[in-house]
Each structure stands twice: as structure tokens, then as C-alpha cells.
C-alpha atoms as a PDB file:
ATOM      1  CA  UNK A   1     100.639 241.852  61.472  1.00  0.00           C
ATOM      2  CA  UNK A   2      99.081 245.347  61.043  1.00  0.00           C
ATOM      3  CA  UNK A   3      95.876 245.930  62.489  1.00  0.00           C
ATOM      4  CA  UNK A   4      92.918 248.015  61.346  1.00  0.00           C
ATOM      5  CA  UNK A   5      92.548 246.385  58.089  1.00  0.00           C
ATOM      6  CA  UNK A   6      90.253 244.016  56.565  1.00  0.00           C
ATOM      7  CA  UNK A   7      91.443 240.696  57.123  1.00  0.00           C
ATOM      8  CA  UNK A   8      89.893 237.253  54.926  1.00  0.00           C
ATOM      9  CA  UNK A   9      89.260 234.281  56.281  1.00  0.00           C
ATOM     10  CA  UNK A  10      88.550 231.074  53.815  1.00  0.00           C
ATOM     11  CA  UNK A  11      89.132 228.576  51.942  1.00  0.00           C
ATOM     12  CA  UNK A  12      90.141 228.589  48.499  1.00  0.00           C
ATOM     13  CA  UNK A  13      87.775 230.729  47.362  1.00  0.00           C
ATOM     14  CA  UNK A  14      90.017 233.578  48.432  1.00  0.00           C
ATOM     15  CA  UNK A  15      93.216 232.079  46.544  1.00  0.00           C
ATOM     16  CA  UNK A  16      95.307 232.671  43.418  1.00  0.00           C
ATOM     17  CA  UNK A  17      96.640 230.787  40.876  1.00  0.00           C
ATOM     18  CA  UNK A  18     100.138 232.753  39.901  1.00  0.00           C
ATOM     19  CA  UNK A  19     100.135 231.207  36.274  1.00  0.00           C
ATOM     20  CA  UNK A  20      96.197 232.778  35.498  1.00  0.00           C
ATOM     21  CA  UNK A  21      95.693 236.464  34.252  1.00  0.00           C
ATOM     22  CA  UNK A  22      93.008 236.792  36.080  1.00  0.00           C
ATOM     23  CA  UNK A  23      93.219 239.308  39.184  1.00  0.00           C
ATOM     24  CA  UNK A  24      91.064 237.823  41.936  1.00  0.00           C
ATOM     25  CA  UNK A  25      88.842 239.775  43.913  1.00  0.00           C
ATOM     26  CA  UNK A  26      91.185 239.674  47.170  1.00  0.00           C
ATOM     27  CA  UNK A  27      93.943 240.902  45.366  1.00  0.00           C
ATOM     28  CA  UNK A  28      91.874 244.299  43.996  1.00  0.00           C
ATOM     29  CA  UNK A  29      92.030 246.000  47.444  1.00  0.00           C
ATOM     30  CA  UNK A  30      94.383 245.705  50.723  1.00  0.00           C
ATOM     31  CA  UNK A  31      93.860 243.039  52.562  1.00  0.00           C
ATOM     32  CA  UNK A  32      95.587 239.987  54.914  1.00  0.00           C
ATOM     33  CA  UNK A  33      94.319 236.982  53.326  1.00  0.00           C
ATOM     34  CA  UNK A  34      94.624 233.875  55.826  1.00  0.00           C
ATOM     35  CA  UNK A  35      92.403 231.863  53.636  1.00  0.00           C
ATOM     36  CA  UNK A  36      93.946 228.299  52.712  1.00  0.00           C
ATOM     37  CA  UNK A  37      93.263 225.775  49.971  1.00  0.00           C
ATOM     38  CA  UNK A  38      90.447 223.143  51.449  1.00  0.00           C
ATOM     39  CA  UNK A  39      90.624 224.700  54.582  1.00  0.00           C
ATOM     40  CA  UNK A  40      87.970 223.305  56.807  1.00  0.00           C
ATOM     41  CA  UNK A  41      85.250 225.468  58.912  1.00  0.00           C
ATOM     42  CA  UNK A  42      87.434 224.769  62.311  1.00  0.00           C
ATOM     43  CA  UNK A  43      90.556 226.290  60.672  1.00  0.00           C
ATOM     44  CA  UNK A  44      88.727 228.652  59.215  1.00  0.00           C
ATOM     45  CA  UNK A  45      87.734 229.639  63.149  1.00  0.00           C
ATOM     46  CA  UNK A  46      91.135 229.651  63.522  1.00  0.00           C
ATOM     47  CA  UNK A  47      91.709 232.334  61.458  1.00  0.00           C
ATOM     48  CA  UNK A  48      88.600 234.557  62.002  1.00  0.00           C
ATOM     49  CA  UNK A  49      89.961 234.431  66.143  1.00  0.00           C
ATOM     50  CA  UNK A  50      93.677 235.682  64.609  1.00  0.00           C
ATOM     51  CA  UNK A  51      91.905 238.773  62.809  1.00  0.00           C
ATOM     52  CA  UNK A  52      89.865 239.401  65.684  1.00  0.00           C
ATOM     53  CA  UNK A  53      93.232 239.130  67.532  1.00  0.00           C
ATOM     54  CA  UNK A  54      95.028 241.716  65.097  1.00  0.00           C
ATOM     55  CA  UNK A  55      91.878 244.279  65.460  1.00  0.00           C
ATOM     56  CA  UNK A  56      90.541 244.206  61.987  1.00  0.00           C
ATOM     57  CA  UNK A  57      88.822 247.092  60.553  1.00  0.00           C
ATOM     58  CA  UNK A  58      86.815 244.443  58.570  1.00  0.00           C
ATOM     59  CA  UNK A  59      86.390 240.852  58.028  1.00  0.00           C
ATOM     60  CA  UNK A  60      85.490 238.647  55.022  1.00  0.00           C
ATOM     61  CA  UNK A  61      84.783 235.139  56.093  1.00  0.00           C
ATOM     62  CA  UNK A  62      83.949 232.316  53.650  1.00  0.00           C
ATOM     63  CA  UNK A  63      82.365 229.119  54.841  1.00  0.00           C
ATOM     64  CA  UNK A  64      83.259 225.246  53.278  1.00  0.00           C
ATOM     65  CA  UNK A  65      81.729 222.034  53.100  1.00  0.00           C
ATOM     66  CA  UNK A  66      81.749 219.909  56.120  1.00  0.00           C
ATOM     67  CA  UNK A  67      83.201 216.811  54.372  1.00  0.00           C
ATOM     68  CA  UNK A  68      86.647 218.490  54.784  1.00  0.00           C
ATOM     69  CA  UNK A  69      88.893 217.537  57.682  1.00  0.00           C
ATOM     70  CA  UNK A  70      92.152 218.695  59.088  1.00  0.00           C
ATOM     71  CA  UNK A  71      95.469 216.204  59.448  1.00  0.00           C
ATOM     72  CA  UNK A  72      98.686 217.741  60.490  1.00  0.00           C
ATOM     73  CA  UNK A  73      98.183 221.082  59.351  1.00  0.00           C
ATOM     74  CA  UNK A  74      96.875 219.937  56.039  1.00  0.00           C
ATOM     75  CA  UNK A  75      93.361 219.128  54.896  1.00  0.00           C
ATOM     76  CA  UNK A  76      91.950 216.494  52.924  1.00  0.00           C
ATOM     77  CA  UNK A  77      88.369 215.325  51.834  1.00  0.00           C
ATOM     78  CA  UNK A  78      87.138 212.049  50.591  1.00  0.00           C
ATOM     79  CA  UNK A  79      86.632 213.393  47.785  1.00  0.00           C
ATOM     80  CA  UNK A  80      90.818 214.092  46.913  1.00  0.00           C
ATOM     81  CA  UNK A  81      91.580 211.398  48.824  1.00  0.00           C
ATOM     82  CA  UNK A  82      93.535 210.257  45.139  1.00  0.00           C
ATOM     83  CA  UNK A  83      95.447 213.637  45.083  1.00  0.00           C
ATOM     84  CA  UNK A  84      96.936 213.147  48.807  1.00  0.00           C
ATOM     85  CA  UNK A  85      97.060 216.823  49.677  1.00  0.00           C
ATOM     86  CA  UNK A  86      97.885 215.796  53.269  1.00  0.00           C
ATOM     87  CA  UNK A  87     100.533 213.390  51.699  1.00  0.00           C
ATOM     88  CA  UNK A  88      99.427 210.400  53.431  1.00  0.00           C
ATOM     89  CA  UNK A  89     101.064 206.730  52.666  1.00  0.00           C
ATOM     90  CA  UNK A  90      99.198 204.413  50.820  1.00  0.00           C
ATOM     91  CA  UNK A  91      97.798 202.918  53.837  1.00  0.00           C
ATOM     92  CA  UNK A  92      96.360 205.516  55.158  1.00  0.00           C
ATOM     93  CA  UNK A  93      94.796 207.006  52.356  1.00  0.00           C
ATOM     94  CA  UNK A  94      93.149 202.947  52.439  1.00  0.00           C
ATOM     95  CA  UNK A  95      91.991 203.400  55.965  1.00  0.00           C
ATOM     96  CA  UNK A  96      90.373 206.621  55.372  1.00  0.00           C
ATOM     97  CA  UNK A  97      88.523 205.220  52.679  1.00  0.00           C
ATOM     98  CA  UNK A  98      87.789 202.419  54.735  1.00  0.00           C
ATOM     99  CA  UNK A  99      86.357 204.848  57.046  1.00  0.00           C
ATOM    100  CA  UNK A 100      84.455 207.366  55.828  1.00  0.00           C
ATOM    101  CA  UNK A 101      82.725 204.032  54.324  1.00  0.00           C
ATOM    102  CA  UNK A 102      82.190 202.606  57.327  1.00  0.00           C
ATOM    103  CA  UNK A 103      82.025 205.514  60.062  1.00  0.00           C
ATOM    104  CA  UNK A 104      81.689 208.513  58.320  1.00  0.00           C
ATOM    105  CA  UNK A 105      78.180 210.429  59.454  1.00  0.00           C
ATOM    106  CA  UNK A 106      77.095 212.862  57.274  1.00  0.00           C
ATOM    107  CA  UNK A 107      73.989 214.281  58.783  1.00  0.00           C
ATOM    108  CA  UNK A 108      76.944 214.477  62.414  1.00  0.00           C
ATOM    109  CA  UNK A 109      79.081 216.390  60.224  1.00  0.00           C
ATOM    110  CA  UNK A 110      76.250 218.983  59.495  1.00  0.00           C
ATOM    111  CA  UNK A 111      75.597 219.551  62.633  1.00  0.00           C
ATOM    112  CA  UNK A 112      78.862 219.733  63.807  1.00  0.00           C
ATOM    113  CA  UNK A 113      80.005 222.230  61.539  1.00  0.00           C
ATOM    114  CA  UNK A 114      76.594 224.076  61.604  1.00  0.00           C
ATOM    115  CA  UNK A 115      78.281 224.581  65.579  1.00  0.00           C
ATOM    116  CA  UNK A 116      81.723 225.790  64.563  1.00  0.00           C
ATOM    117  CA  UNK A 117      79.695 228.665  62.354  1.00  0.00           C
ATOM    118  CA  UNK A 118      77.452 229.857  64.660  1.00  0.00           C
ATOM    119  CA  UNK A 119      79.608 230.062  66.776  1.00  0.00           C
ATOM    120  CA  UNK A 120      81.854 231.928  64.834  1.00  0.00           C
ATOM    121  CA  UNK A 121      79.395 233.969  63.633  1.00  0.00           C
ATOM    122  CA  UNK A 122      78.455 234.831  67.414  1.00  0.00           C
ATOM    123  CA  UNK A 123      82.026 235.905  68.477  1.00  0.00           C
ATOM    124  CA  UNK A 124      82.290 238.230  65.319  1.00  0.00           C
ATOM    125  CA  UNK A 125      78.774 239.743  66.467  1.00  0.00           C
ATOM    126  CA  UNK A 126      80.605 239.792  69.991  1.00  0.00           C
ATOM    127  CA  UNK A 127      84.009 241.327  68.481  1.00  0.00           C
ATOM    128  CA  UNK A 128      82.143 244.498  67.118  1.00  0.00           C
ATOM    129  CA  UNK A 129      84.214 244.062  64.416  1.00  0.00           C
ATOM    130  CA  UNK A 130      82.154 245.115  60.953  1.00  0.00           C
ATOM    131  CA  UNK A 131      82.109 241.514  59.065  1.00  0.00           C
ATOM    132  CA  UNK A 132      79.989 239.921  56.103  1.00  0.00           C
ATOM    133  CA  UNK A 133      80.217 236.049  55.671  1.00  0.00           C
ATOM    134  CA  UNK A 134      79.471 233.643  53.058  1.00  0.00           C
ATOM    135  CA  UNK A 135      77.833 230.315  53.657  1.00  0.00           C
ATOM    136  CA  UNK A 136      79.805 229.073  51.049  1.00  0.00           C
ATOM    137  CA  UNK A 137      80.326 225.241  50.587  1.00  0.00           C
ATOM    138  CA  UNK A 138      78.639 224.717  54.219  1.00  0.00           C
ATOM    139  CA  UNK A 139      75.826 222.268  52.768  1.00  0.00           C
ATOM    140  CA  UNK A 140      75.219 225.219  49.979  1.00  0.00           C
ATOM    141  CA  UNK A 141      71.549 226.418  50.702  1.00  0.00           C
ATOM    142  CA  UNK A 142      70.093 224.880  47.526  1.00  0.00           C
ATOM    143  CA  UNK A 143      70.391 221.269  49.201  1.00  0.00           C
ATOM    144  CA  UNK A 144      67.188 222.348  51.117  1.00  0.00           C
ATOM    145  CA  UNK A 145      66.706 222.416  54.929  1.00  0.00           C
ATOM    146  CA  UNK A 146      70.746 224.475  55.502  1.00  0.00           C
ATOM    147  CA  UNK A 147      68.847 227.039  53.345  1.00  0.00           C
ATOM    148  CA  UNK A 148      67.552 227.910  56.556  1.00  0.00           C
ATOM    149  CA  UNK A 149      70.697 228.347  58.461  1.00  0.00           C
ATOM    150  CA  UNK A 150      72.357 231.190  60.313  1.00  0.00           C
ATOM    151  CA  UNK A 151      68.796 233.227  59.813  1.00  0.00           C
ATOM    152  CA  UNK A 152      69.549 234.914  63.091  1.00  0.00           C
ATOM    153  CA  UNK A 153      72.970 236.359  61.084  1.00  0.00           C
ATOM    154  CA  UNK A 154      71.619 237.097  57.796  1.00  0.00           C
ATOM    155  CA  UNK A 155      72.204 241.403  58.084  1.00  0.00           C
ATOM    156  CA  UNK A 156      75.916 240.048  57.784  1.00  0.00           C
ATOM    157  CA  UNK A 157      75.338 237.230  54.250  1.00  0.00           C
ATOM    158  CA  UNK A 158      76.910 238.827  51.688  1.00  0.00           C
ATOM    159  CA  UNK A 159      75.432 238.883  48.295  1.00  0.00           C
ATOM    160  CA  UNK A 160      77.729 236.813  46.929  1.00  0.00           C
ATOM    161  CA  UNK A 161      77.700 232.985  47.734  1.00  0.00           C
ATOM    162  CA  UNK A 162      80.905 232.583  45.786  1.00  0.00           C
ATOM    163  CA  UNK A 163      80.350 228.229  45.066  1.00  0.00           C
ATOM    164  CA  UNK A 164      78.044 229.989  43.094  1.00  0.00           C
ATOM    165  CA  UNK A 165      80.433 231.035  41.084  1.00  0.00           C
ATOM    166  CA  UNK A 166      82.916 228.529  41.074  1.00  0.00           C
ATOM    167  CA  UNK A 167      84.271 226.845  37.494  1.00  0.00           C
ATOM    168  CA  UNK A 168      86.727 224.639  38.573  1.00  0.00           C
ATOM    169  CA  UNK A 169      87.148 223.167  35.389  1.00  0.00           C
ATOM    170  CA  UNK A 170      88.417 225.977  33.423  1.00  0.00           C
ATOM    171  CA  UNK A 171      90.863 227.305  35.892  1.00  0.00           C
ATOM    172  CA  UNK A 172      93.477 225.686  38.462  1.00  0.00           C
ATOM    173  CA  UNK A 173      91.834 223.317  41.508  1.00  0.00           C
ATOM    174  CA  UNK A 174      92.629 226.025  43.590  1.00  0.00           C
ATOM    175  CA  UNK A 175      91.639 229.019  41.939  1.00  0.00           C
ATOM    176  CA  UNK A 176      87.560 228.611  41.297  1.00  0.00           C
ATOM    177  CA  UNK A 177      86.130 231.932  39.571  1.00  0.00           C
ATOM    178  CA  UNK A 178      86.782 232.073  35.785  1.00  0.00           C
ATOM    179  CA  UNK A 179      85.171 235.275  35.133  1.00  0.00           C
ATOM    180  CA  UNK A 180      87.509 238.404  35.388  1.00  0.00           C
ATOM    181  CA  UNK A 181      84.513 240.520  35.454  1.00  0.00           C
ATOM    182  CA  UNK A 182      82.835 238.939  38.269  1.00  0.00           C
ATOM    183  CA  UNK A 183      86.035 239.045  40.178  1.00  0.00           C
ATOM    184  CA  UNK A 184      85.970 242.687  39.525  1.00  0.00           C
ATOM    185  CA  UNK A 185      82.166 242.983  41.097  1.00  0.00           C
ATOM    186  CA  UNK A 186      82.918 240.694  44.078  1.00  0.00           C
ATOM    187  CA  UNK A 187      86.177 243.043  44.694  1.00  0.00           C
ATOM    188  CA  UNK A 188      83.964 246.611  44.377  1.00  0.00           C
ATOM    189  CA  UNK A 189      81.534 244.877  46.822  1.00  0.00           C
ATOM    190  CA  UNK A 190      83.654 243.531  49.570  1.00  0.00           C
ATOM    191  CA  UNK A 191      86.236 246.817  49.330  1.00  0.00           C
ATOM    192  CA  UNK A 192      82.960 249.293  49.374  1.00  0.00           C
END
């Protein structure tokens, strides 16, 4: 990997979808982009410690939903349980219904997560590295008391809360922003 470049670190808010005209954002200016479809927040620490690794000149990290969780180097939510993105057997996509049913705490998840970011956000603070993050997904701030979140961090919130954005209807499940334009703006922004 090359160093001293800006390096993204997401979920699929940072990908493509080869068969759309649209240019996304990431793709307007050089960049490594180790952001993966449904990724959760602890891969997404994952990758934020690889750019730090690599000595990034910059780093762009977007933030998910806690509901997502990792399986064999694949991720999965209840949610797209139906889709099997993880490919899981029959049986096991029964038993994870069974359990996020049954075991599944929300309100644990939250917190859990709300852990994993700060203390990502901390070690990116700690790296010196020049960084802007996006809560993202992570319990979006209009659901009330996450609005609160990550206060201590806020010189480094982008303006952009890209879910904000997102219209997965119109384009592929992976590929979220619709708006060429607005790709355009979030692209001057990050690569200014």
C-alpha cells in the first residue's frame, strides 16, 4: 500500500455499483477505499488501524448501524437475513432468527458499538492523523438521545451524514446516493 494518502474507511456508503453512471464521491479524487458492503463498526476499526498503519495523509471514516454483525469475514443483519450475504444454510439463517428474537439486546448493542467508536475516534485523535468521520447509520442522531454522541469529537463530524442521503430504492443495495450532483459536493468536500 502507498502511504501519505487519504485512506476511507466504511461501509457501503463508500461503494460503487459498476452498472450505474453515476461517479461516486470516492471515486472523484485519489484515494484507498477499504470500505465494505454492511461492514460493521468493529471491521470498520479494522480498517481505520490499517490506514493508520499505512501513514495516511487523511482519513474518511463512516460509521453503521449496530444491528450489523460479522460471520466469517462476511456480515449480515437481521434485517437481510433473506438475502444470506454471509451464505449461511437454511438452518442457520433459522437460528439467527431464532436469536436475535430471543437474545438479541438492542439497547447492549448501542452501547457496545457506541465503545468501538469512541474508541476509534480516540486512537485517530492519538494517530495525529488529519480525519473527519461520519456517524452514519450508528443509531442516526434523529432517533434522539445518540444525537448526543461523540460531542467530545465533533471538530472532526463532517457535514455530511451520508444515511442522509441514502435512496436505496432507486439505485443498487449497495450503492445508496442517487444524486450525481450531491456525489459531486460530498467529493469537493472530503478532497478539499
Amino acid at each position: 500500500m502507498s502511504n501519505k494518502t487519504t485512506y476511507v474507511c466504511g461501509d457501503s456508503f463508500a461503494g460503487s455499483d459498476n452498472t450505474s453512471k453515476i461517479i461516486p464521491w470516492h471515486k472523484q479524487f485519489e484515494c484507498i477505499n477499504f470500505a465494505r458492503d454492511c461492514a460493521t463498526n468493529l471491521n470498520i476499526s479494522k480498517q481505520v488501524d490499517r490506514a493508520i498503519q499505512f501513514n495516511a495523509k487523511f482519513i474518511i471514516v463512516l460509521f453503521t448501524t449496530c444491528v450489523r454483525q460479522d460471520w466469517r469475514g462476511t456480515f449480515y443483519t437481521f434485517h437481510n437475513l433473506e438475502n444470506n450475504p454471509a451464505n449461511l444454510s437454511s438452518e442457520q439463517v433459522q437460528l439467527l432468527k431464532e436469536y436475535f428474537v430471543e437474545f438479541f439486546e438492542l439497547d447492549l448493542e448501542i452501547y457496545r458499538n457506541k465503545c468501538i467508536i469512541e474508541s476509534i475516534l480516540q486512537r485517530l485523535v492519538d494517530s495525529g492523523i488529519p480525519f473527519l468521520f461520519d456517524q452514519g447509520g450508528f443509531e442516526h442522531p434523529k432517533f434522539g438521545t445518540t444525537k448526543s454522541y461523540f460531542e467530545k469529537y465533533n471538530q472532526y463530524r463532517s457535514k455530511y451524514c451520508l444515511w442522509d442521503y441514502g435512496d436505496s430504492k432507486v439505485m443498487h443495495p449497495s450503492f445508496h446516493i442517487a444524486d450525481q450532483e450531491l456525489q459531486n459536493r460530498i467529493a469537493e468536500y472530503y478532497n478539499g
